[in-house]
C-alpha atoms as a PDB file:
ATOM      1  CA  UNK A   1     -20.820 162.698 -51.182  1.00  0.00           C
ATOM      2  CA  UNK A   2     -22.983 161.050 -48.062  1.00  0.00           C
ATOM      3  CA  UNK A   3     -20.524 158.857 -46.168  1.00  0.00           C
ATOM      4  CA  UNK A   4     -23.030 158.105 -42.995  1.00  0.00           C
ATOM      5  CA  UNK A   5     -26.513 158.870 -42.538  1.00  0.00           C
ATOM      6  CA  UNK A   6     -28.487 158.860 -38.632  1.00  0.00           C
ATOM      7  CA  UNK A   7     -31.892 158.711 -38.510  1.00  0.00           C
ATOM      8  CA  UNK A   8     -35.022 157.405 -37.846  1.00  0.00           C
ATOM      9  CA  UNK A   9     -36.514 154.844 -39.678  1.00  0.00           C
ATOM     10  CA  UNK A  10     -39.676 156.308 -41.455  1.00  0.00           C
ATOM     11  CA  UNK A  11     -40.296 153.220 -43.471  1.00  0.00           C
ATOM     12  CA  UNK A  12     -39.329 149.494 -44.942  1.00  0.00           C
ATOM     13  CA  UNK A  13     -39.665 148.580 -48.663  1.00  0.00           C
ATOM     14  CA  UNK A  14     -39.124 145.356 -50.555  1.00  0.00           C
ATOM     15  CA  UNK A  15     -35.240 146.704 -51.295  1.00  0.00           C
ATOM     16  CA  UNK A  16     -34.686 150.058 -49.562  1.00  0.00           C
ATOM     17  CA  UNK A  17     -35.867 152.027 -46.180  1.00  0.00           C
ATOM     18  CA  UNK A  18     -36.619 155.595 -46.203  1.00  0.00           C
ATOM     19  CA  UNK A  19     -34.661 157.410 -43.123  1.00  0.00           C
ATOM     20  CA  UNK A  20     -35.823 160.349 -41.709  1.00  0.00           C
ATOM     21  CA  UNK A  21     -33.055 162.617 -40.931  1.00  0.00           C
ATOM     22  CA  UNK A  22     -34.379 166.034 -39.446  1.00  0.00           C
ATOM     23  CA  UNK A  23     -37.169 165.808 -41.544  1.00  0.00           C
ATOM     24  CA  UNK A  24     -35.591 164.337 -44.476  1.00  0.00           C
ATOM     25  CA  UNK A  25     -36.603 161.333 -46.346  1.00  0.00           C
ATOM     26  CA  UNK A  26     -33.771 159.759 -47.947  1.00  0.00           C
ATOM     27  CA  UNK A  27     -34.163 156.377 -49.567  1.00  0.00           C
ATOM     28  CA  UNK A  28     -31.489 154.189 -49.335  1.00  0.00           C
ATOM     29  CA  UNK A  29     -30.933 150.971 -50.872  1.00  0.00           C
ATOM     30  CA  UNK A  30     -30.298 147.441 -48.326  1.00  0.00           C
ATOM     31  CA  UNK A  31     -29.173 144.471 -48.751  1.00  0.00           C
ATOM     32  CA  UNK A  32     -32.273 141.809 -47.188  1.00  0.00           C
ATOM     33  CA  UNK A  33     -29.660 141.260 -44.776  1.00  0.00           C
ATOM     34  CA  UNK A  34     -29.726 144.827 -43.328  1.00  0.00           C
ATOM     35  CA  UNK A  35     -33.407 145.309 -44.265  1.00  0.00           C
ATOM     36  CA  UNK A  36     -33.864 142.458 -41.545  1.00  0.00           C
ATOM     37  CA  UNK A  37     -31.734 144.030 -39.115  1.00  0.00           C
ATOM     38  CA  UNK A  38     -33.297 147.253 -38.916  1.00  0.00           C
ATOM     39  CA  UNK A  39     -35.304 148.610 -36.374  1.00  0.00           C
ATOM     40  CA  UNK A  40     -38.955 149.461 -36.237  1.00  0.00           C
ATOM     41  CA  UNK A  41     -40.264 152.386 -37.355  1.00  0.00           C
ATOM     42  CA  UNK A  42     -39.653 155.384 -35.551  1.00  0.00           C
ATOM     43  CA  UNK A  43     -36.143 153.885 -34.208  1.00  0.00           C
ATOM     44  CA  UNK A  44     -32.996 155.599 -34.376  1.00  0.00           C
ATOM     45  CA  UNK A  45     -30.474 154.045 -36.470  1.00  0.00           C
ATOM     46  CA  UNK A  46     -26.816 154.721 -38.378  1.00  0.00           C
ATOM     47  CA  UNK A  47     -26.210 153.683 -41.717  1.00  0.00           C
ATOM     48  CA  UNK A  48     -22.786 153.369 -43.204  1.00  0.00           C
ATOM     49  CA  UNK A  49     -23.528 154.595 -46.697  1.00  0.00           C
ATOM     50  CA  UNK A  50     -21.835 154.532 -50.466  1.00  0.00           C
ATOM     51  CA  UNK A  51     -23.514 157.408 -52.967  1.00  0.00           C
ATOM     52  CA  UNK A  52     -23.211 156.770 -56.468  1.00  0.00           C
ATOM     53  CA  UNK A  53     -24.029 159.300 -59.246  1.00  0.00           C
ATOM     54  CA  UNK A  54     -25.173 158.519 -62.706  1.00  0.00           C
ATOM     55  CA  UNK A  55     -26.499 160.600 -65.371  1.00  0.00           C
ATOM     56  CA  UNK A  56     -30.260 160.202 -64.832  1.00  0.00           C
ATOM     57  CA  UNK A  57     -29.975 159.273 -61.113  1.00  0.00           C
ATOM     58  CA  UNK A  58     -27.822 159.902 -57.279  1.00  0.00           C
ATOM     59  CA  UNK A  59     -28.859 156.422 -55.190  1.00  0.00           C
ATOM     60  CA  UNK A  60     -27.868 155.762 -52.018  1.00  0.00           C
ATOM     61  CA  UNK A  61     -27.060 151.947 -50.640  1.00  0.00           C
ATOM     62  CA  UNK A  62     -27.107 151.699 -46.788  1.00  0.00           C
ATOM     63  CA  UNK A  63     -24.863 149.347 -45.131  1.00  0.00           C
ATOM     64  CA  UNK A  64     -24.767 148.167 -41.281  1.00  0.00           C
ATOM     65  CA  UNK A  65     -20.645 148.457 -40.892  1.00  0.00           C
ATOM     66  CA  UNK A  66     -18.216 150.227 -43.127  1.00  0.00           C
ATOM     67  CA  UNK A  67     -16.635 147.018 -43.917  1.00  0.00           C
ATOM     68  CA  UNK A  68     -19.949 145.307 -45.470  1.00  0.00           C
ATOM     69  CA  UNK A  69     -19.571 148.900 -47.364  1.00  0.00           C
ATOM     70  CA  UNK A  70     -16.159 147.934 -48.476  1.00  0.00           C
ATOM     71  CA  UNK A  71     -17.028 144.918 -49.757  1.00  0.00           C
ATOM     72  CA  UNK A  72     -20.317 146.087 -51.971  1.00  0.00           C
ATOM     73  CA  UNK A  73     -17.546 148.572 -53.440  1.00  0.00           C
ATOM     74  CA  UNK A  74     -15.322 145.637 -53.623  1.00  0.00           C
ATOM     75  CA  UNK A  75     -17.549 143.211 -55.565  1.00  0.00           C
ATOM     76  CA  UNK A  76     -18.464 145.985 -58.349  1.00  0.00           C
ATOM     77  CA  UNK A  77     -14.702 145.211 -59.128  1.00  0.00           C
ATOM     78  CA  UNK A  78     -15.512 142.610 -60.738  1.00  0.00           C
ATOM     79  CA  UNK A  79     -16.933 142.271 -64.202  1.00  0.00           C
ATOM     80  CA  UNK A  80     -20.285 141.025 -64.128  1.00  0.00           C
ATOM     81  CA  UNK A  81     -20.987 142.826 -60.861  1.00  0.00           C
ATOM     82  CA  UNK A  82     -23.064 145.419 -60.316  1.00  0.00           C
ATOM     83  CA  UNK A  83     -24.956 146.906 -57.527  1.00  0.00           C
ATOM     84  CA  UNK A  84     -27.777 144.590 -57.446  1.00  0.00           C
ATOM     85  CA  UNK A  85     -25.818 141.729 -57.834  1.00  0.00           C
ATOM     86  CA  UNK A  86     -23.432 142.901 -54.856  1.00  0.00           C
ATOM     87  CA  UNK A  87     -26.051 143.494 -52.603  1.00  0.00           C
ATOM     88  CA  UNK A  88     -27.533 139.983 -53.505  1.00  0.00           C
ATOM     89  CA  UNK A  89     -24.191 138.821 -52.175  1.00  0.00           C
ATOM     90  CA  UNK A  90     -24.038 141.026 -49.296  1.00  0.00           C
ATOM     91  CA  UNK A  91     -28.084 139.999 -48.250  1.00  0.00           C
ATOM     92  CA  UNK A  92     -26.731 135.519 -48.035  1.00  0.00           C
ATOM     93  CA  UNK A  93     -23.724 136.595 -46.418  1.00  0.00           C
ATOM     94  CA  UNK A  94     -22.460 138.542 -43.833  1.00  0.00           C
ATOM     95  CA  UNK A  95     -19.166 140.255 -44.514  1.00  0.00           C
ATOM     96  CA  UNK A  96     -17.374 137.647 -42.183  1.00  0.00           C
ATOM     97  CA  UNK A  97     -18.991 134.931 -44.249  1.00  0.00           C
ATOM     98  CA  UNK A  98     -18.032 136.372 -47.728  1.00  0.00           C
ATOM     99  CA  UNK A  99     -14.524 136.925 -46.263  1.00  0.00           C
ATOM    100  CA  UNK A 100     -14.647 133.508 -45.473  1.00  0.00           C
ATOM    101  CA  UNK A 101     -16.468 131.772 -48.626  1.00  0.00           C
ATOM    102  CA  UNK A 102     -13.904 134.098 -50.897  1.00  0.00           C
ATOM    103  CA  UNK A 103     -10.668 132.681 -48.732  1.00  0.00           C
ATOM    104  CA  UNK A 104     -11.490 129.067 -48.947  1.00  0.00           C
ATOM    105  CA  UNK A 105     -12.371 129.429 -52.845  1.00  0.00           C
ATOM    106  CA  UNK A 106     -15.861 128.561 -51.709  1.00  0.00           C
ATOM    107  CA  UNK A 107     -17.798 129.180 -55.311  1.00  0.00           C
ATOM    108  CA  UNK A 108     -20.614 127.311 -54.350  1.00  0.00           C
ATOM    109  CA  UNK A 109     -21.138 129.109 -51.626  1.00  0.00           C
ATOM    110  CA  UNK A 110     -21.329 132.546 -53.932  1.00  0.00           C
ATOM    111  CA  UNK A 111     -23.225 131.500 -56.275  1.00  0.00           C
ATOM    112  CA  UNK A 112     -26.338 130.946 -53.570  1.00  0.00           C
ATOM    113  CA  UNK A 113     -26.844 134.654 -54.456  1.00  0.00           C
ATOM    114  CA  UNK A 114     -29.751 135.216 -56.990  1.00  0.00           C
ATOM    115  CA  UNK A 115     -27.783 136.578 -60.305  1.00  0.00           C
ATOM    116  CA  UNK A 116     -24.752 134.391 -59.426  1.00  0.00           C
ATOM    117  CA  UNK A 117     -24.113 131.601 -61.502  1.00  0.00           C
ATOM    118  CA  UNK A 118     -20.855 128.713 -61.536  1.00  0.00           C
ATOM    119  CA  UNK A 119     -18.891 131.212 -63.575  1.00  0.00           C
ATOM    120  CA  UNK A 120     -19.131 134.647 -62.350  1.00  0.00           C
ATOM    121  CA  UNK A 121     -18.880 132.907 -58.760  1.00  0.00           C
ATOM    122  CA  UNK A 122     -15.505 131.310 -59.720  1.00  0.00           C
ATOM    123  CA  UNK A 123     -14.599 134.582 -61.345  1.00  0.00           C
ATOM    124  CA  UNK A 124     -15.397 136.716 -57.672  1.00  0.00           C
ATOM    125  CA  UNK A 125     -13.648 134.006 -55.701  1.00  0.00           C
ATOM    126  CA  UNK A 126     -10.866 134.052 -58.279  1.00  0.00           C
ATOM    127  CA  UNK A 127     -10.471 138.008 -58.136  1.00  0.00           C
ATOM    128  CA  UNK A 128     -10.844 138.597 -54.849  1.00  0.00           C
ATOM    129  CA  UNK A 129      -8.747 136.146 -53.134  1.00  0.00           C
ATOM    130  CA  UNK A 130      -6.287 138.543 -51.930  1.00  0.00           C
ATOM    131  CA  UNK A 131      -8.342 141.777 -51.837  1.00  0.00           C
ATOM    132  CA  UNK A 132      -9.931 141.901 -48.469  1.00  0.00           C
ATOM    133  CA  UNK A 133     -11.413 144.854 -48.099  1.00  0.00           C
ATOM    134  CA  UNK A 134     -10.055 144.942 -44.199  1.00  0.00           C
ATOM    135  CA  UNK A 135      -8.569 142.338 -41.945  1.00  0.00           C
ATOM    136  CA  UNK A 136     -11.831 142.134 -39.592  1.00  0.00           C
ATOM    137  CA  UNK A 137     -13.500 140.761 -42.760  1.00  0.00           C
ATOM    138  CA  UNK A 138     -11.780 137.046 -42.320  1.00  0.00           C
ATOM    139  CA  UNK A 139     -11.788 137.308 -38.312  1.00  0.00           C
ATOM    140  CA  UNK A 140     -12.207 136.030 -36.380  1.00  0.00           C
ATOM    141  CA  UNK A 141     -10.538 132.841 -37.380  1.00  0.00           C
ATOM    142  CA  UNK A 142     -12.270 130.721 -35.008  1.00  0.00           C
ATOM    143  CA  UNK A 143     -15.182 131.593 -37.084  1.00  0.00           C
ATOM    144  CA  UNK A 144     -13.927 130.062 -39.561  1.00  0.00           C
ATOM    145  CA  UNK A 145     -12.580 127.108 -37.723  1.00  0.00           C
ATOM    146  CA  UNK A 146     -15.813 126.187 -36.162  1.00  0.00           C
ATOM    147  CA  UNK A 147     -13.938 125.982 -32.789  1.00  0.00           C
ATOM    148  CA  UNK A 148     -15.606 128.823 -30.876  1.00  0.00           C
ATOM    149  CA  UNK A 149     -15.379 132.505 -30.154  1.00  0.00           C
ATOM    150  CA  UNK A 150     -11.872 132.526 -28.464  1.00  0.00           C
ATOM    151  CA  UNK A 151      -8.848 133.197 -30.528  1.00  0.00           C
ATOM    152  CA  UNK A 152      -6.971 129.695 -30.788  1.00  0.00           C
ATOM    153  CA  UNK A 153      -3.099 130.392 -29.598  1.00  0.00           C
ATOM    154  CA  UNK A 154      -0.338 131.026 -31.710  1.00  0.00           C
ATOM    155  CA  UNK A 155      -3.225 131.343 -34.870  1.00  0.00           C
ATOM    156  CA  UNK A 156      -2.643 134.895 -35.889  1.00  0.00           C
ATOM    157  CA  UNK A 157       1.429 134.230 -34.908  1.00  0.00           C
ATOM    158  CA  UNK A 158       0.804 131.661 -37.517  1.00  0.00           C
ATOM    159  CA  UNK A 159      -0.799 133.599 -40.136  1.00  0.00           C
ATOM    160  CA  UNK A 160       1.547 136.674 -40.252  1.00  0.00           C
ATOM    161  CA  UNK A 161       4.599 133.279 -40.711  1.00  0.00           C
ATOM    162  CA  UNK A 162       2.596 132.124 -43.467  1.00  0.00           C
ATOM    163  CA  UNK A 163       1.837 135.936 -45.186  1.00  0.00           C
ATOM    164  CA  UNK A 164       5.634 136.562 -44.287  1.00  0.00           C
ATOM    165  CA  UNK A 165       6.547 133.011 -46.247  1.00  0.00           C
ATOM    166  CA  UNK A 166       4.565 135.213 -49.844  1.00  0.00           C
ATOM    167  CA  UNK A 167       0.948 133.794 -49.037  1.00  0.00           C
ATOM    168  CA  UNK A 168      -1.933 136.321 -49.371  1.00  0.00           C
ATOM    169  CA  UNK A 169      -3.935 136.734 -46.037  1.00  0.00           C
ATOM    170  CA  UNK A 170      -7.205 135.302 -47.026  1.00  0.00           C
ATOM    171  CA  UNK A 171      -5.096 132.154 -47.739  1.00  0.00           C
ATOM    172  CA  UNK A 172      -2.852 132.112 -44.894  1.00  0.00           C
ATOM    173  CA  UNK A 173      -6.695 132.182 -42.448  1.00  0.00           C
ATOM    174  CA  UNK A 174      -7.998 129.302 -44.185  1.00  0.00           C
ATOM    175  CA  UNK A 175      -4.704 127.591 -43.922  1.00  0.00           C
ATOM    176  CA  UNK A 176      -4.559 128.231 -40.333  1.00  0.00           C
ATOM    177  CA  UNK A 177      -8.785 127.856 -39.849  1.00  0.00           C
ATOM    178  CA  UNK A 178      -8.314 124.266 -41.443  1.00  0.00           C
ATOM    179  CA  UNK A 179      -5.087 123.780 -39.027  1.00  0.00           C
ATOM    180  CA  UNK A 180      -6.969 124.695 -35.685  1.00  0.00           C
ATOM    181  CA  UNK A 181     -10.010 122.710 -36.635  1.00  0.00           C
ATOM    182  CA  UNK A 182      -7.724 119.415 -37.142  1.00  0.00           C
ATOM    183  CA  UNK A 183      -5.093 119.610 -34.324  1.00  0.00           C
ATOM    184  CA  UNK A 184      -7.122 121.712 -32.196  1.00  0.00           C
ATOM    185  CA  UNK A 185      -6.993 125.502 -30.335  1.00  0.00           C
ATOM    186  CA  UNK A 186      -4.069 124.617 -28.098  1.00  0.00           C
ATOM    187  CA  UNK A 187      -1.353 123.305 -30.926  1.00  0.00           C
ATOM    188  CA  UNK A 188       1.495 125.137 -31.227  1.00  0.00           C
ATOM    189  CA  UNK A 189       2.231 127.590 -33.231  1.00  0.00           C
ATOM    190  CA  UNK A 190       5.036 125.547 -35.774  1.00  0.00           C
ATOM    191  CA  UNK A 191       2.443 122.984 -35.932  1.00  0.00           C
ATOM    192  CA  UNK A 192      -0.346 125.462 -36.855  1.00  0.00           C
ATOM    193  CA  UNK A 193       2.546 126.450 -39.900  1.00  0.00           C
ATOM    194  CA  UNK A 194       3.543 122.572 -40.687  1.00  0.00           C
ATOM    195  CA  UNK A 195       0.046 121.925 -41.164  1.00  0.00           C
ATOM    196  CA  UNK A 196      -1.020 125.001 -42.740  1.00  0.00           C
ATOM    197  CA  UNK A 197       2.005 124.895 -45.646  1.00  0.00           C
ATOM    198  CA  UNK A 198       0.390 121.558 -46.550  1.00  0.00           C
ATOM    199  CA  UNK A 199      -2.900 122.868 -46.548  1.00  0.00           C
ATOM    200  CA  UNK A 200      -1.586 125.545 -48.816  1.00  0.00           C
ATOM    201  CA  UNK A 201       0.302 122.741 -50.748  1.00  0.00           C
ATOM    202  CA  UNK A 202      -3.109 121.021 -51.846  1.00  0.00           C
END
C-alpha cells in the first residue's frame, strides 16, 4: 500500500495530477482544494496518500496533510459517502473547517458540497460529531472563535473540564469557541465552563 508519494508535478487535470516520481507517472486523485494548492509543473511536492483496491481498478487520492487524509477515510464512514463525494467535501473545506462545520452541527455548511443534500449532510454531521479524525482537526479554537490566531487563556483548560464532565471534544470546542467569542480571550477559565455548560445546555 502507498502511504506518501514525493515528486514532481508532471501535470494538472480537471480531478487528479500525475506525479513524476523517478520517472514514474502516478495519477492521483485531488480534492479542487489541493489541485489549487499545487505547484507548477516541474515542482517538487509530497503528497499524503490513501490507495484503495477494487476489482477492476488500484486509485490513488492525494491529500496535502495526513489529517485531510483522515478525514476522506473518515467521511466514507458514512453511508451515502463515497470517494467522490468525500473529496467534494474535502475541495469547500479545509480539514479545520470540516472539523469545525461537523462540531457546531453546521449541516448547511456540508451540504455546500456538490452531491450533498439536507439529509446526508445532517446524517455526516450527525455521525461524526465525536469522531475527529485528530485533535489538530478542531484547532485551533480561536479559529473557530473568530478572535485571532493566539490561543485564548484557560480555553483548552476549559475543554479537557468539559470532555472530563462526559462531553465529546468536538462539542466541548464549540462550547468553548462560542464562550471566547462572547466574554472574550482573557475570561477565566470557570467562566469559559459556566458559559460553555449552557452552551451545551441549548
Amino acid at each position: 500500500m502507498i502511504g506518501k508519494l514525493t515528486g514532481l508535478v508532471d501535470s494538472v487535470g480537471e480531478d487528479f495530477v500525475i506525479l513524476d516520481v523517478h520517472g514514474v507517472g502516478y495519477v492521483v486523485q485531488c480534492s479542487s482544494r489541493t489541485l489549487q494548492h499545487l505547484p507548477g509543473a516541474g515542482e517538487p511536492v509530497a503528497l499524503s496518500i490513501e490507495t484503495q483496491v477494487r476489482e477492476d481498478a488500484i486509485r490513488l487520492y492525494g491529500f496535502a496533510s495526513d489529517i485531510e487524509r483522515d478525514w476522506f477515510r473518515l467521511l466514507q464512514g458514512v453511508q451515502g459517502v463515497g470517494a467522490k463525494v468525500a473529496l467534494a467535501l474535502l475541495g469547500i473545506m479545509s480539514a479545520a473547517e470540516l472539523g469545525q462545520a461537523i462540531a457546531l452541527q453546521d449541516k448547511t455548511a456540508v451540504s455546500r458540497a456538490p452531491g450533498v443534500g439536507p439529509k446526508l449532510a445532517a446524517r455526516i454531521v450527525a455521525e461524526l460529531k465525536d469522531k475527529a479524525p485528530a485533535a489538530a482537526a478542531f484547532e485551533p479554537i480561536a479559529l473557530t472563535a473568530g478572535v485571532g490566531t493566539a490561543l485564548p487563556n484557560g480555553a483548552e483548560d476549559a475543554v479537557s473540564a468539559l470532555v472530563n464532565l462526559g462531553y465529546g471534544r468536538p462539542q466541548a470546542v464549540a462550547a468553548v469557541a462560542a464562550s471566547v467569542k462572547a466574554l472574550g480571550a482573557e475570561a477565566e477559565v470557570g467562566a469559559l465552563i459556566r458559559h460553555g455548560l449552557k452552551e451545551l445546555a441549548q
